[in-house]
Protein backbone atom coordinates (compact mmCIF):
# COMPACT_ATOMS: atom_id res chain seq x y z
CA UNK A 1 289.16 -74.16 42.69
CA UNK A 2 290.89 -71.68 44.96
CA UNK A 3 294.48 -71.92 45.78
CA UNK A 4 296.27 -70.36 48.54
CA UNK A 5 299.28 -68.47 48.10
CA UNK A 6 301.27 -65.90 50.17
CA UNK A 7 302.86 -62.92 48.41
CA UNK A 8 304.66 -59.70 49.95
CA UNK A 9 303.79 -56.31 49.41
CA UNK A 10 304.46 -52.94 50.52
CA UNK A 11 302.91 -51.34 53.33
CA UNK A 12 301.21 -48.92 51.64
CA UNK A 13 300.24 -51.05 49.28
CA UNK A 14 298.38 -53.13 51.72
CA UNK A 15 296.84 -49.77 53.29
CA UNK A 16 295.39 -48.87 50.12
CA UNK A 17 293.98 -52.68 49.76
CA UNK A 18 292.49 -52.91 53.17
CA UNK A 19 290.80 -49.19 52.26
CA UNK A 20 289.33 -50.85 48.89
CA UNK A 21 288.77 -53.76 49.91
CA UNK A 22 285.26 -53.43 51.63
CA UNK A 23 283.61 -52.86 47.89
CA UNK A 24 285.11 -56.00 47.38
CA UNK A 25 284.32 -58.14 50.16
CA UNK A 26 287.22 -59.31 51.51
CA UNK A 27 291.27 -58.47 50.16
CA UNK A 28 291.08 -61.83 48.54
CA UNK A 29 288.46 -60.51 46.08
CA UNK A 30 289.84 -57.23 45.51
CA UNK A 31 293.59 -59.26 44.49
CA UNK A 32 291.57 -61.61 42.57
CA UNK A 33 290.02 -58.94 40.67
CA UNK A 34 292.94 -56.75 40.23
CA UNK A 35 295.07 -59.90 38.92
CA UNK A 36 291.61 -61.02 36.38
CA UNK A 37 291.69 -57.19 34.97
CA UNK A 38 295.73 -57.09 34.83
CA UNK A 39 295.34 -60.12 32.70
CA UNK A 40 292.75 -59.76 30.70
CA UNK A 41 294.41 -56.11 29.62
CA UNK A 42 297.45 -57.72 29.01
CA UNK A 43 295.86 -60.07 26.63
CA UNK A 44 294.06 -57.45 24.84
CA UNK A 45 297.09 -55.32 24.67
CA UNK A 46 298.90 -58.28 22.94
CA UNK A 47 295.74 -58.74 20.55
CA UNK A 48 296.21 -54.86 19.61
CA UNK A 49 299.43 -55.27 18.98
CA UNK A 50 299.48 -58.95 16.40
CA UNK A 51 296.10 -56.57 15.04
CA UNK A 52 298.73 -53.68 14.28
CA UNK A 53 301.42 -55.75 12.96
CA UNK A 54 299.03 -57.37 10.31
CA UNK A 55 297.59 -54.12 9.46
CA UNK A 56 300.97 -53.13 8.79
CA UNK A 57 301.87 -55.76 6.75
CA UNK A 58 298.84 -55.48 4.69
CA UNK A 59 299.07 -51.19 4.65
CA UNK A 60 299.70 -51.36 0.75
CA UNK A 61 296.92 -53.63 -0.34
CA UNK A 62 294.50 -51.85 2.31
CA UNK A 63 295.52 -48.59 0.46
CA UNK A 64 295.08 -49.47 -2.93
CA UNK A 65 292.03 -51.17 -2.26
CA UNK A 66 290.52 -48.24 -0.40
CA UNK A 67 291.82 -46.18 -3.73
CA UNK A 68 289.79 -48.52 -6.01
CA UNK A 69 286.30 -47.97 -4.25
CA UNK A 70 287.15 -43.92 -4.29
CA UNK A 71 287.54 -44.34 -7.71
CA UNK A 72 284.48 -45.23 -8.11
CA UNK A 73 282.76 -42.84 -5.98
CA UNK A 74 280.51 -40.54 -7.62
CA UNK A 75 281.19 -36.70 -7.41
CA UNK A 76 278.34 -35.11 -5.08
């Protein structure tokens, strides 16, 4: 379902949407997109970021675990 809203922008903002917009369709579809790619990056940028934190939290036993297997590597 589509829902209309009304937002303000710049000037040259909207010049720079009206000259995109035709590989888009219509400025609707170019906002839509911009706002579904915004999003979705923000999401993944907050999945990187819980990823780092439990990598850091776990940086010890990933260490000592990846000591363990080179311990028993065998010399080439």
């Amino acid at each position: 379902m589509k829902v209309k809203t009304s937002v303000t922008l710049s000037e040259d903002r909207m010049h720079q949407i009206d000259a995109l917009s035709g590989r888009y369709g219509t400025r609707s579809a170019l906002i839509e997109q911009a706002v579904r790619d915004f999003l979705a990056a923000t999401g993944q940028r907050q999945r990187d970021k819980q990823d780092l934190e439990i990598l850091k939290r776990q940086a010890a036993c990933l260490h000592q675990e990846a000591e363990d297997v080179l311990a028993y590597q065998v010399e080439l």
